[in-house]
PDB file of N, CA and C in Angstrom:
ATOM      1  N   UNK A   1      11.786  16.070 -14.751  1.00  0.00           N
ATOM      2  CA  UNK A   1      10.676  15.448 -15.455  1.00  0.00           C
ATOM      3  C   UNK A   1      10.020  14.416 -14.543  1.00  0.00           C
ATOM      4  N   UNK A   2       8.889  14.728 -14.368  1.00  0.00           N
ATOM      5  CA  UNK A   2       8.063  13.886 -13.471  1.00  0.00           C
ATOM      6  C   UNK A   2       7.174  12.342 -14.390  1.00  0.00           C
ATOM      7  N   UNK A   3       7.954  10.949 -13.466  1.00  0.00           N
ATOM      8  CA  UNK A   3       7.548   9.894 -13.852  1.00  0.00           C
ATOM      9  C   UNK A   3       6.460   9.456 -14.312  1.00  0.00           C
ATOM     10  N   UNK A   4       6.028   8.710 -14.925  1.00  0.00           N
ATOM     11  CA  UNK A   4       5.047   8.292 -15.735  1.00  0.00           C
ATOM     12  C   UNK A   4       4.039   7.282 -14.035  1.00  0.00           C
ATOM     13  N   UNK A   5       3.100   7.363 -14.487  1.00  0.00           N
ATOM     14  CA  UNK A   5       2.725   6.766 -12.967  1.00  0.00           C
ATOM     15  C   UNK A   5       2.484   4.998 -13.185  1.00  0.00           C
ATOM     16  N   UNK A   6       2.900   4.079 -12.259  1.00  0.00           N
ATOM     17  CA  UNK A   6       2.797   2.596 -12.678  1.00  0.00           C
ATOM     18  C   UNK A   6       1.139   1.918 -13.204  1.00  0.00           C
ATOM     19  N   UNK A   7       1.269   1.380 -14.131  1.00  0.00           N
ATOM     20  CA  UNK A   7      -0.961   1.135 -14.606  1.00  0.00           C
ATOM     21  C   UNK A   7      -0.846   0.853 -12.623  1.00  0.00           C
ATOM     22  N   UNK A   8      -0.521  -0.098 -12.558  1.00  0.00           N
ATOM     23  CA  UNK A   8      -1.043  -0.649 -11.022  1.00  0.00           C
ATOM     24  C   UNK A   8      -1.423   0.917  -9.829  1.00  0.00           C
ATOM     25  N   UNK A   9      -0.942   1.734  -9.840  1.00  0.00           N
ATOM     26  CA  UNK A   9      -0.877   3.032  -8.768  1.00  0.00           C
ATOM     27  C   UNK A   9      -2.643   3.355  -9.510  1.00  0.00           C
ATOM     28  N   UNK A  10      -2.471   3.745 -11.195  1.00  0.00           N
ATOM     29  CA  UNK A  10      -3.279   4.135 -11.634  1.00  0.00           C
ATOM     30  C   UNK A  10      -4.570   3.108 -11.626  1.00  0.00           C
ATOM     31  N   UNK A  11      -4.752   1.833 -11.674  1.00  0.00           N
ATOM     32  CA  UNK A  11      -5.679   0.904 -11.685  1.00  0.00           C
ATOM     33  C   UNK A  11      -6.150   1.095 -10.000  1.00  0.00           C
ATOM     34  N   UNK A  12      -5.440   1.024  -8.850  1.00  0.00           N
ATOM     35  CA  UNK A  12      -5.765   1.024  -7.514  1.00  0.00           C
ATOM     36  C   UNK A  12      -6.579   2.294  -7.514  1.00  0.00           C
ATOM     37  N   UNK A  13      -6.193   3.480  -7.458  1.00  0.00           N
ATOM     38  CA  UNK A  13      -6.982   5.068  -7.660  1.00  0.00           C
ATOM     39  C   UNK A  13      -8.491   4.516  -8.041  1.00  0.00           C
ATOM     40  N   UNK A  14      -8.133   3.936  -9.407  1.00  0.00           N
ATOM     41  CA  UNK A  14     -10.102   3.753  -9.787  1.00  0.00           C
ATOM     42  C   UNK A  14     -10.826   2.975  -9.197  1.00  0.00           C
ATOM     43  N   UNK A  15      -9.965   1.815  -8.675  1.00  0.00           N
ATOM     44  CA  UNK A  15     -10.301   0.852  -7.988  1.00  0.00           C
ATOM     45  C   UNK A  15     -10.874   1.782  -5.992  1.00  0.00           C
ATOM     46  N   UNK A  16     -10.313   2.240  -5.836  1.00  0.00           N
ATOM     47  CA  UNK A  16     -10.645   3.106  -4.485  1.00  0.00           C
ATOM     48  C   UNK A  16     -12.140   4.109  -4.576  1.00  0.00           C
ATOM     49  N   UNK A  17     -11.693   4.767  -5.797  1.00  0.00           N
ATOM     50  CA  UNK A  17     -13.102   5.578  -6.130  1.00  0.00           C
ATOM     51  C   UNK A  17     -14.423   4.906  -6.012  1.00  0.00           C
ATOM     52  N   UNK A  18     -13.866   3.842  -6.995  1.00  0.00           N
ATOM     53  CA  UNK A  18     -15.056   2.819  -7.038  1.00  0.00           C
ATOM     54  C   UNK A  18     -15.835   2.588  -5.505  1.00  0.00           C
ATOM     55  N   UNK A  19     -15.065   2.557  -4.902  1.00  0.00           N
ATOM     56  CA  UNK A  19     -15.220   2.125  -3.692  1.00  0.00           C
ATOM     57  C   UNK A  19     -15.634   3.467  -2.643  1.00  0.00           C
ATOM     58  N   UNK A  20     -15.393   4.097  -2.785  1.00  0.00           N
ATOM     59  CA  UNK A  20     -15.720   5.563  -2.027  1.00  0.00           C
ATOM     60  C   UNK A  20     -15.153   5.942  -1.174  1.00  0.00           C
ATOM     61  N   UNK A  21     -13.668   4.966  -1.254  1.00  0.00           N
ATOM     62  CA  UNK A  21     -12.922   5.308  -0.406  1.00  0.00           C
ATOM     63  C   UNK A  21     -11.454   6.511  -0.723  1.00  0.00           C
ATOM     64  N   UNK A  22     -11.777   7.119   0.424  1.00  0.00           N
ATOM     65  CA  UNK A  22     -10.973   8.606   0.265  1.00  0.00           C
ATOM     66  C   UNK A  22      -9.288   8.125   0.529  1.00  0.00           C
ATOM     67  N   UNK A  23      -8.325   8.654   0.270  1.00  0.00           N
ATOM     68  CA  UNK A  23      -7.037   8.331   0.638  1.00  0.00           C
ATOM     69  C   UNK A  23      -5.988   9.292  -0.170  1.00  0.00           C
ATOM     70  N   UNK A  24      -4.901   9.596   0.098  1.00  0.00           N
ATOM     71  CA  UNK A  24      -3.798  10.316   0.102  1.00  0.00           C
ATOM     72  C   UNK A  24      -2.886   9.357  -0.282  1.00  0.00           C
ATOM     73  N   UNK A  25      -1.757   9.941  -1.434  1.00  0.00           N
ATOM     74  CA  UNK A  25      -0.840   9.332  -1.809  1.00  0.00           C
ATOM     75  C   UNK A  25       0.584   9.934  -1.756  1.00  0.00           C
ATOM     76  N   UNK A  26       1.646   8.490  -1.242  1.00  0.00           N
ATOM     77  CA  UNK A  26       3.066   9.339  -1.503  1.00  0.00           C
ATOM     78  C   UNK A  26       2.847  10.271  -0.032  1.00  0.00           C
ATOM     79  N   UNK A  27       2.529   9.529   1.238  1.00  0.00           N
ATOM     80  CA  UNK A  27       2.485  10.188   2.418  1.00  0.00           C
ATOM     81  C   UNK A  27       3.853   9.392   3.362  1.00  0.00           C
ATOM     82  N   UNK A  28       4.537  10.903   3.885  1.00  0.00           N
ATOM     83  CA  UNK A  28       5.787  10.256   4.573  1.00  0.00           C
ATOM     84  C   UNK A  28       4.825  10.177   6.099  1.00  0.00           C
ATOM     85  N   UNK A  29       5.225   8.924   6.960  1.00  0.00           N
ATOM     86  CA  UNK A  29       4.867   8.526   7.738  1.00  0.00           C
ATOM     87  C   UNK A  29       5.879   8.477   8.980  1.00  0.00           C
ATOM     88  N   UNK A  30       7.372   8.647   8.353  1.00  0.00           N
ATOM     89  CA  UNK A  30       8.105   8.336   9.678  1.00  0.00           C
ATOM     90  C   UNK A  30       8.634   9.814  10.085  1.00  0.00           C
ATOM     91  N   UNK A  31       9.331  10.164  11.383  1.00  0.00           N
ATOM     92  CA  UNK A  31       9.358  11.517  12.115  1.00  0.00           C
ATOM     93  C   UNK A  31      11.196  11.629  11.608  1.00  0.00           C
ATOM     94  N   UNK A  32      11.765  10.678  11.219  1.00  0.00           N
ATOM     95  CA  UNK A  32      12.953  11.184  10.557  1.00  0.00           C
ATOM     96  C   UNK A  32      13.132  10.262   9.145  1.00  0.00           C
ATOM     97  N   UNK A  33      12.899   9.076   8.914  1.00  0.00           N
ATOM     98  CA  UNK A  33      13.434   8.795   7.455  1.00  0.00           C
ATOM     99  C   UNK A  33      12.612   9.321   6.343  1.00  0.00           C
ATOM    100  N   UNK A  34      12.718   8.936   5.105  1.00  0.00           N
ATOM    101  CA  UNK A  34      11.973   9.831   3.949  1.00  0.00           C
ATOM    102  C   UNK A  34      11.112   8.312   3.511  1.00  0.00           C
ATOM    103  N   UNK A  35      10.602   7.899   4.211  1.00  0.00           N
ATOM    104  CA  UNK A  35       9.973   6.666   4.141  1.00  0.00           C
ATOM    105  C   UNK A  35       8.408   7.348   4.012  1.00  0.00           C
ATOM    106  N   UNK A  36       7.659   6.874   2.517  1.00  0.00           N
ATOM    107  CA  UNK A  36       6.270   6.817   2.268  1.00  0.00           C
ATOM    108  C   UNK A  36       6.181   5.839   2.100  1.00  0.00           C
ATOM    109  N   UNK A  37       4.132   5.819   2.470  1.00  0.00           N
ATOM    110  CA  UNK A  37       3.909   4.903   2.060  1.00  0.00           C
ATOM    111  C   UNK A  37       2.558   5.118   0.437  1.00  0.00           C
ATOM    112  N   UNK A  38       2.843   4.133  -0.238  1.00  0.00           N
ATOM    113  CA  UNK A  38       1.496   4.585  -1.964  1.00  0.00           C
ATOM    114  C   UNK A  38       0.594   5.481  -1.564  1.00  0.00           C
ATOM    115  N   UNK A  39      -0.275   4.661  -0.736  1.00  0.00           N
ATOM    116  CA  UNK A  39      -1.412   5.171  -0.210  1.00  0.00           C
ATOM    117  C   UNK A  39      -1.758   5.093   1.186  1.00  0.00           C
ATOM    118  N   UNK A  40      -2.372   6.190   1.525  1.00  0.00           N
ATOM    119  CA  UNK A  40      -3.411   6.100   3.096  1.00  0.00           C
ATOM    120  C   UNK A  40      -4.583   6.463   2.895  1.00  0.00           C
ATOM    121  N   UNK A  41      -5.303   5.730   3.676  1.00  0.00           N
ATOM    122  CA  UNK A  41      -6.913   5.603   3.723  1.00  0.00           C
ATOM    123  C   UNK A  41      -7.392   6.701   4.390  1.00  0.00           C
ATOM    124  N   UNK A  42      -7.928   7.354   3.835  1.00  0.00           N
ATOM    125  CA  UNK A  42      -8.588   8.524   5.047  1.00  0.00           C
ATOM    126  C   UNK A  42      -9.604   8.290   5.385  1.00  0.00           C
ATOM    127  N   UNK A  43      -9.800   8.629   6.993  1.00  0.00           N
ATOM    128  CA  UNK A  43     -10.897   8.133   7.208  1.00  0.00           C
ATOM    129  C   UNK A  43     -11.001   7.231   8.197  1.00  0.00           C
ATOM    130  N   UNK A  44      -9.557   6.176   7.987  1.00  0.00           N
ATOM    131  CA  UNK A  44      -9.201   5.018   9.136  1.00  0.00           C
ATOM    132  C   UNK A  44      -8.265   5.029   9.707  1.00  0.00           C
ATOM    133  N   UNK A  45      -7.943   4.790  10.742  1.00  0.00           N
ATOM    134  CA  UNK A  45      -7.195   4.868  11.726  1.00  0.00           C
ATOM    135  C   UNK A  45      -5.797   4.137  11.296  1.00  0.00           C
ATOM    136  N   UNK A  46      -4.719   4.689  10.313  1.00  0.00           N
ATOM    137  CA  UNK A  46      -3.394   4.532  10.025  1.00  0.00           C
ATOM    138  C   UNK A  46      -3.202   3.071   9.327  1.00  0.00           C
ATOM    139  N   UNK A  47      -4.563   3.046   8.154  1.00  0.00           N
ATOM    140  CA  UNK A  47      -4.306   2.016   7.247  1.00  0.00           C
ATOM    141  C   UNK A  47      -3.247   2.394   6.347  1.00  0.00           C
ATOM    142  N   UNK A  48      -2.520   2.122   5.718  1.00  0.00           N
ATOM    143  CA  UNK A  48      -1.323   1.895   4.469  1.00  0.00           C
ATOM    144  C   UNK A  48      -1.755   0.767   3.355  1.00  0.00           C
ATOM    145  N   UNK A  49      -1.384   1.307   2.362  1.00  0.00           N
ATOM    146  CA  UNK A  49      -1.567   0.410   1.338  1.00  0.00           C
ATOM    147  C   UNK A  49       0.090   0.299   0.663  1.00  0.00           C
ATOM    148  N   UNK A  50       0.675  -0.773   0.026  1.00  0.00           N
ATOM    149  CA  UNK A  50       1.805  -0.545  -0.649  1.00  0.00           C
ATOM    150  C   UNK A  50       1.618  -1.502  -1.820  1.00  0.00           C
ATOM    151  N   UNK A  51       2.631  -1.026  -2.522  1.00  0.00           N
ATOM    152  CA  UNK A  51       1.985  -1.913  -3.763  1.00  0.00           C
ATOM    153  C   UNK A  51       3.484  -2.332  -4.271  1.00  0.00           C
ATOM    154  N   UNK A  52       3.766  -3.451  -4.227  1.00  0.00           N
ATOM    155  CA  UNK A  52       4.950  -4.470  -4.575  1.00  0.00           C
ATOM    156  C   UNK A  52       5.092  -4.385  -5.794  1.00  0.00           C
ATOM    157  N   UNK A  53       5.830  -3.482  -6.407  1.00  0.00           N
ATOM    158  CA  UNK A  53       5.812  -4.322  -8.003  1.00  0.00           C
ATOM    159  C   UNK A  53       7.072  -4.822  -8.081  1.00  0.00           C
ATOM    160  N   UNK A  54       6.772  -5.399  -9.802  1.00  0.00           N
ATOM    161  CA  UNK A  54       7.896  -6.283 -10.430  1.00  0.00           C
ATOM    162  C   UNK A  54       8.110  -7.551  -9.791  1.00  0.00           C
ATOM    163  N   UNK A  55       7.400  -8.323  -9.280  1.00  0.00           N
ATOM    164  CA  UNK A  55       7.241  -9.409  -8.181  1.00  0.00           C
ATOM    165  C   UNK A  55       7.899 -10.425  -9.023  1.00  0.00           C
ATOM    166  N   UNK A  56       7.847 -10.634 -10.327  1.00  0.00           N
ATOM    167  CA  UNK A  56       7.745 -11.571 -11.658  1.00  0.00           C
ATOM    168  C   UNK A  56       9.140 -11.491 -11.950  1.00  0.00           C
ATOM    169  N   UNK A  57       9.555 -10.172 -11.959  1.00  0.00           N
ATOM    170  CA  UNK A  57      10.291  -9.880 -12.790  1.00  0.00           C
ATOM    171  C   UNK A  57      11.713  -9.585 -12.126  1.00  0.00           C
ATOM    172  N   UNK A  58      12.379  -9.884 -10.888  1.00  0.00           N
ATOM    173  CA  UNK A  58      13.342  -9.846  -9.921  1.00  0.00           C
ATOM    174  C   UNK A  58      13.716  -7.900  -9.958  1.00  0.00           C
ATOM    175  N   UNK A  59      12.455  -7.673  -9.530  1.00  0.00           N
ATOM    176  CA  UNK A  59      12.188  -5.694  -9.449  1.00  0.00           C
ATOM    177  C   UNK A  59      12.672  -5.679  -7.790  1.00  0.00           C
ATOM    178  N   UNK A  60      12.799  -4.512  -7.561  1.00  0.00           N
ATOM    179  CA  UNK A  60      13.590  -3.692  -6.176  1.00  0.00           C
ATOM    180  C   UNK A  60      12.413  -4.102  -4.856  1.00  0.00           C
ATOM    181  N   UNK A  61      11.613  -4.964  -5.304  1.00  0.00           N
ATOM    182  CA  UNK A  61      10.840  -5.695  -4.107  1.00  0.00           C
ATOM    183  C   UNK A  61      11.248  -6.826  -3.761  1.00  0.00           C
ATOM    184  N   UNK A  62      11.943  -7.663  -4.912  1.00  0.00           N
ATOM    185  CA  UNK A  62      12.734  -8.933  -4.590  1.00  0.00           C
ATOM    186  C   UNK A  62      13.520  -8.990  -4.566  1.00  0.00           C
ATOM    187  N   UNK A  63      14.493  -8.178  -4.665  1.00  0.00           N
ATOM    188  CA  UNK A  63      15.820  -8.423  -4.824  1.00  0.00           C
ATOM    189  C   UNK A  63      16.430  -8.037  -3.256  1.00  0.00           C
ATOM    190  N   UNK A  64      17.428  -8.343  -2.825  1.00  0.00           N
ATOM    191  CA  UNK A  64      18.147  -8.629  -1.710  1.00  0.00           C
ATOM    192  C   UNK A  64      18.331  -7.146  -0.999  1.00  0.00           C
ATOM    193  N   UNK A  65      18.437  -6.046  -1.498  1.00  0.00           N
ATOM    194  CA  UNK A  65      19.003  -5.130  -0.546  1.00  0.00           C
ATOM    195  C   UNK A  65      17.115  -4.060  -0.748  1.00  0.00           C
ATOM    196  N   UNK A  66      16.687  -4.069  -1.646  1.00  0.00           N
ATOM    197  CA  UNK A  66      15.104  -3.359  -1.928  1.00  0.00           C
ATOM    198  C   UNK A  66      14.284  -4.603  -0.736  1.00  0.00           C
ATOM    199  N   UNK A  67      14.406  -6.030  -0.733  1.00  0.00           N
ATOM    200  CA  UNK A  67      13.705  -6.831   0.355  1.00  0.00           C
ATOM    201  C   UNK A  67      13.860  -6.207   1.811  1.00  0.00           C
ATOM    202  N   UNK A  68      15.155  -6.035   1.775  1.00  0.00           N
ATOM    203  CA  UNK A  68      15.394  -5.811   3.412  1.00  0.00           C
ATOM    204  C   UNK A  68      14.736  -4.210   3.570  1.00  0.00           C
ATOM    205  N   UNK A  69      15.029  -3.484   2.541  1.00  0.00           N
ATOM    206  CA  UNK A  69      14.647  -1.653   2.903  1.00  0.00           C
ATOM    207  C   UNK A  69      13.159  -1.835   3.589  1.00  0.00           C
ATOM    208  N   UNK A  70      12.334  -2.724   2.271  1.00  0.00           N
ATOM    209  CA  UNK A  70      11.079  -3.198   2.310  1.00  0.00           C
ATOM    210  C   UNK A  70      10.513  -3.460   4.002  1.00  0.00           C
ATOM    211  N   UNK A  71      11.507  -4.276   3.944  1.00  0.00           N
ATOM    212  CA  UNK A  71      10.903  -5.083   5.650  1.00  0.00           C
ATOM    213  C   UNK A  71      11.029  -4.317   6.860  1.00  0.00           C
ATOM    214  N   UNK A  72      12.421  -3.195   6.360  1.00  0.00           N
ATOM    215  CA  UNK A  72      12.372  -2.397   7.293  1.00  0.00           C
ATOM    216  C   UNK A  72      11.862  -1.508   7.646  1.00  0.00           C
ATOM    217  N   UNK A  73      10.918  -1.000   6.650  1.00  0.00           N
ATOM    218  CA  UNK A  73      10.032   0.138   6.842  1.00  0.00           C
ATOM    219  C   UNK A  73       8.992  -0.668   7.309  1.00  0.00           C
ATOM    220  N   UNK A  74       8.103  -1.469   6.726  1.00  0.00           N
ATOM    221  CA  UNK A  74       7.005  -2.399   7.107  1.00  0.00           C
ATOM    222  C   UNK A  74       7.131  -2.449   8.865  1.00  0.00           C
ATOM    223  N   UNK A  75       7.982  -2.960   9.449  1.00  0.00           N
ATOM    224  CA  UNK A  75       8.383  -2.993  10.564  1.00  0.00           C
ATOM    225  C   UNK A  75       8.500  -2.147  11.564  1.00  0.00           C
ATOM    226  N   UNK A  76       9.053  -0.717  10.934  1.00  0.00           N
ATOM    227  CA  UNK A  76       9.246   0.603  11.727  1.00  0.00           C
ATOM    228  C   UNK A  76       7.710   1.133  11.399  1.00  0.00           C
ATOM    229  N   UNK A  77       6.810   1.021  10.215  1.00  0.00           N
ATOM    230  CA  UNK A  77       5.828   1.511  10.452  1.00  0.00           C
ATOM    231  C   UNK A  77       4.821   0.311  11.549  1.00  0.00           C
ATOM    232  N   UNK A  78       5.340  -0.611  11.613  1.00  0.00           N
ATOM    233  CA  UNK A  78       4.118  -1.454  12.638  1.00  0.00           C
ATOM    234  C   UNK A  78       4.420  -0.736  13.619  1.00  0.00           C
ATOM    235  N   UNK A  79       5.502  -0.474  14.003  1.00  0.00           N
ATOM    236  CA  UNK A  79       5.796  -0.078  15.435  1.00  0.00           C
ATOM    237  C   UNK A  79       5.375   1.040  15.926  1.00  0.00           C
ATOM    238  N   UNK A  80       4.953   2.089  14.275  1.00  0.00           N
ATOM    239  CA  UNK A  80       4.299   2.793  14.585  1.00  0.00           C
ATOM    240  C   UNK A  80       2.763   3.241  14.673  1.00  0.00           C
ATOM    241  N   UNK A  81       2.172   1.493  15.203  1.00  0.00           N
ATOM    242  CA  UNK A  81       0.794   1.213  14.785  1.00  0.00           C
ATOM    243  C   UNK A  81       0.018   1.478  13.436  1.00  0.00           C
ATOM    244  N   UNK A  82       0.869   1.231  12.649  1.00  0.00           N
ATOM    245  CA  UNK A  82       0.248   1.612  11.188  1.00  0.00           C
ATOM    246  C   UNK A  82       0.106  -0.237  10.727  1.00  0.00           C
ATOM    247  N   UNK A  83      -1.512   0.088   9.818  1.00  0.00           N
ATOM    248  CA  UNK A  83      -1.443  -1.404   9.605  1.00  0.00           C
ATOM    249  C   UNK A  83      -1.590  -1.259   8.019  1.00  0.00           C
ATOM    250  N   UNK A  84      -0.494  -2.389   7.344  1.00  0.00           N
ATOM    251  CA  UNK A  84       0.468  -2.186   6.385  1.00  0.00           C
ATOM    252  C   UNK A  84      -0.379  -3.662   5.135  1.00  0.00           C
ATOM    253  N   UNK A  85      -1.362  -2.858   4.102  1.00  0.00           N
ATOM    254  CA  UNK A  85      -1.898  -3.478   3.469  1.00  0.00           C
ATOM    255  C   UNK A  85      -1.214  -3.925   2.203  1.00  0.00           C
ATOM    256  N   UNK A  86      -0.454  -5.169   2.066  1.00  0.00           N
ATOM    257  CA  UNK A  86       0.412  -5.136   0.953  1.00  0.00           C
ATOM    258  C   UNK A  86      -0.148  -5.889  -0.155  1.00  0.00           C
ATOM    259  N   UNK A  87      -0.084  -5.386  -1.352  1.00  0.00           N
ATOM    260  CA  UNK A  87      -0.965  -6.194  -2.654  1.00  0.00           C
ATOM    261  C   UNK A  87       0.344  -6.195  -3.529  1.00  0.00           C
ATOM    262  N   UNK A  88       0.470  -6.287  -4.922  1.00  0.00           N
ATOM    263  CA  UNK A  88       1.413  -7.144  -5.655  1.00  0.00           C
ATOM    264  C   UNK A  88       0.772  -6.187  -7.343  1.00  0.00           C
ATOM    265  N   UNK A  89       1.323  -5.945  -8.146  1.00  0.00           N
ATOM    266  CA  UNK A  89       0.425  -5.499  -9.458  1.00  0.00           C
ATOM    267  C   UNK A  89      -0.863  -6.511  -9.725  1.00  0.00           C
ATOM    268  N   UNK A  90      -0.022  -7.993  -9.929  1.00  0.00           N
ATOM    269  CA  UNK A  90      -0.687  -8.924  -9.793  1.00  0.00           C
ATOM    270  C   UNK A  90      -2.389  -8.887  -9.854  1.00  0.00           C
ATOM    271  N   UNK A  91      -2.171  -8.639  -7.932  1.00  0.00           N
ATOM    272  CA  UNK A  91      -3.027  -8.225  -7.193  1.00  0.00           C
ATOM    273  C   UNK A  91      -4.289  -7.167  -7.383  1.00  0.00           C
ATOM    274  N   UNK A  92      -4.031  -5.919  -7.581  1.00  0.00           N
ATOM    275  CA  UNK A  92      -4.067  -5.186  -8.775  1.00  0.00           C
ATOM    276  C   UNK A  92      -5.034  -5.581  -9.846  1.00  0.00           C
ATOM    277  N   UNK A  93      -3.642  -5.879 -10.343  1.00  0.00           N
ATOM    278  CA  UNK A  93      -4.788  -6.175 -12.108  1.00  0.00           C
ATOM    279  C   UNK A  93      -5.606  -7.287 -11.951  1.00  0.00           C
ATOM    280  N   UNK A  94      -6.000  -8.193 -11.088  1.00  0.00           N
ATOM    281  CA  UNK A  94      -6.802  -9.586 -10.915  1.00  0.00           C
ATOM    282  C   UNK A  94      -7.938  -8.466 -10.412  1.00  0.00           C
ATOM    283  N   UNK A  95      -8.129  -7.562  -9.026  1.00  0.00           N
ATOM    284  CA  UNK A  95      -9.328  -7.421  -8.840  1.00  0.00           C
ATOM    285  C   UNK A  95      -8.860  -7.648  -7.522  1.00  0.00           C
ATOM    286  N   UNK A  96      -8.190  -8.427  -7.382  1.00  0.00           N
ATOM    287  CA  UNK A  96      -7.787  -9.038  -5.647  1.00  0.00           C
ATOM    288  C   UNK A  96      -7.653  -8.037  -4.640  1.00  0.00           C
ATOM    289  N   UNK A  97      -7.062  -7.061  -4.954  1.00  0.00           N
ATOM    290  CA  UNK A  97      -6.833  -6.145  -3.732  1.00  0.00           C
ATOM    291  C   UNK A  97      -8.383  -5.452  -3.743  1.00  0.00           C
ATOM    292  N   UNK A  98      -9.119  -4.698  -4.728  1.00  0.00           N
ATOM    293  CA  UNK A  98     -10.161  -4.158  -4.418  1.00  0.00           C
ATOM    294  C   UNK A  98     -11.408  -5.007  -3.900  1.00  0.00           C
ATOM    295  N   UNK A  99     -11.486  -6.582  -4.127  1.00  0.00           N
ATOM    296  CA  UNK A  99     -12.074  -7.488  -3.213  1.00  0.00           C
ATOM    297  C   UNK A  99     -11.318  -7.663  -2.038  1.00  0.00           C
ATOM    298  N   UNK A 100     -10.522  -7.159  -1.696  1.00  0.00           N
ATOM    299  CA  UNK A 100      -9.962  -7.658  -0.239  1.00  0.00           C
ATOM    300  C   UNK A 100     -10.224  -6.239   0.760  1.00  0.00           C
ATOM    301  N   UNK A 101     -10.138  -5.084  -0.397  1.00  0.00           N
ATOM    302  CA  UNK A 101     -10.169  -4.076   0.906  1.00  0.00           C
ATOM    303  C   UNK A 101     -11.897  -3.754   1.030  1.00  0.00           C
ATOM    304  N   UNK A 102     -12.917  -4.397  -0.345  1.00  0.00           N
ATOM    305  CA  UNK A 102     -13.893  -4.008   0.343  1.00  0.00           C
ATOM    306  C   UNK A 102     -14.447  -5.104   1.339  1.00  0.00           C
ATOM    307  N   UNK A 103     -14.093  -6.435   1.648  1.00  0.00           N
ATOM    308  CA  UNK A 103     -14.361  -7.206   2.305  1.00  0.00           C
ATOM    309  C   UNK A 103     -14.032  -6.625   3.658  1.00  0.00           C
ATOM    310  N   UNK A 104     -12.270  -6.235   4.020  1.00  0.00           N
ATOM    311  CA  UNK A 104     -11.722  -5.914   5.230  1.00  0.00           C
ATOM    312  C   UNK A 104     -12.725  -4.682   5.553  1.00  0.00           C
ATOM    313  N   UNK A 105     -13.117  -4.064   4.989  1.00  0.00           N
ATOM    314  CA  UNK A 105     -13.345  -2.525   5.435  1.00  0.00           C
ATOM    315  C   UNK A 105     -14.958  -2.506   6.032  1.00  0.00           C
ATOM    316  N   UNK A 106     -15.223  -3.785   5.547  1.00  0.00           N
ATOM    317  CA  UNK A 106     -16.837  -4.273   6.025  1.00  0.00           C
ATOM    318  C   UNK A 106     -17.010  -4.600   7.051  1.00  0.00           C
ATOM    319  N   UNK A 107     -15.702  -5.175   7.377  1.00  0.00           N
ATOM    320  CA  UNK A 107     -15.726  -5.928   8.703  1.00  0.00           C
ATOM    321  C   UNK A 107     -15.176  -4.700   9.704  1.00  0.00           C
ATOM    322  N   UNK A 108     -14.711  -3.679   9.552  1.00  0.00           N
ATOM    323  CA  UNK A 108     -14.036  -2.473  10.111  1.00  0.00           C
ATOM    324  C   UNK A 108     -13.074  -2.894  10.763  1.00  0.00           C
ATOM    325  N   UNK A 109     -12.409  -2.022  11.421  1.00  0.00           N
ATOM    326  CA  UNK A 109     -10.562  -2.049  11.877  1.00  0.00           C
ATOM    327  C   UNK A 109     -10.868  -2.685  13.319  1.00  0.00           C
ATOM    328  N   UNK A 110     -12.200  -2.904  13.888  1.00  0.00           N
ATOM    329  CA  UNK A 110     -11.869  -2.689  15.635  1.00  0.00           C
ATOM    330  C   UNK A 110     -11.301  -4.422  15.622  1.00  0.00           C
ATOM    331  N   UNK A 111     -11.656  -5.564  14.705  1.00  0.00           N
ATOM    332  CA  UNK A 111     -11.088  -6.629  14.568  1.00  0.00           C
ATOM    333  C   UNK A 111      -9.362  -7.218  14.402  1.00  0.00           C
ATOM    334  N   UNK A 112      -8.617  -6.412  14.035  1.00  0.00           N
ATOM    335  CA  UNK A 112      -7.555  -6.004  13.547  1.00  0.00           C
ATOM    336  C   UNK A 112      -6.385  -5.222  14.264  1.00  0.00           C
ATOM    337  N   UNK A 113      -7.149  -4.489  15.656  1.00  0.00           N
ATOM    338  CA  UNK A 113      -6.096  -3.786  16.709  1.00  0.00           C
ATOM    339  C   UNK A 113      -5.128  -4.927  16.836  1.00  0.00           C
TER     340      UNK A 113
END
């Protein structure tokens, strides 16, 4: 039985459309672990989006052994020049992330190498 999808996954989607920006979800990125990331931007050169939940609520983003998995992928994907856009539900449901990526995306990636 396939999961119910988080409002936040589903709020970002409309939030992207809105925006006209194309992207792929639930994309594995590394050449051996089973490490995805939410979303990728298509279109730009190895943007990532991830989306933190349960921030509030001591969920598998804060807690001690989900922090470290967290950091370690974040990390193995920098290394693999992927640049790693992290928002929060929070984030999300305020509006914040879809004002931040249409601000960043204005300014384009060549700022950001």
């Amino acid at each position: 039985m396939k999961r119910k999808e988080p409002i936040s996954h589903t709020l970002l989607r409309k939030h992207l459309d809105e925006l006209c920006l194309r992207y792929a979800t639930e994309m594995r990125f590394h050449p051996t672990r089973k490490w995805r990331w939410d979303f990728v931007l298509s279109g730009y050169y190895k943007i990532a989006i991830e989306i933190m939940g349960s921030t509030w609520a001591s969920g598998r983003h804060t807690r001690g052994r989900g922090y470290q998995s967290d950091c370690d992928k974040a990390n193995e994907g920098t290394r693999l020049s992927w640049k790693i856009l992290r928002f929060t539900t929070e984030d999300i449901l305020r509006g914040r992330a879809k004002k931040f990526l249409q601000e960043f995306l204005r300014l384009g990636t060549k700022n950001f190498d």
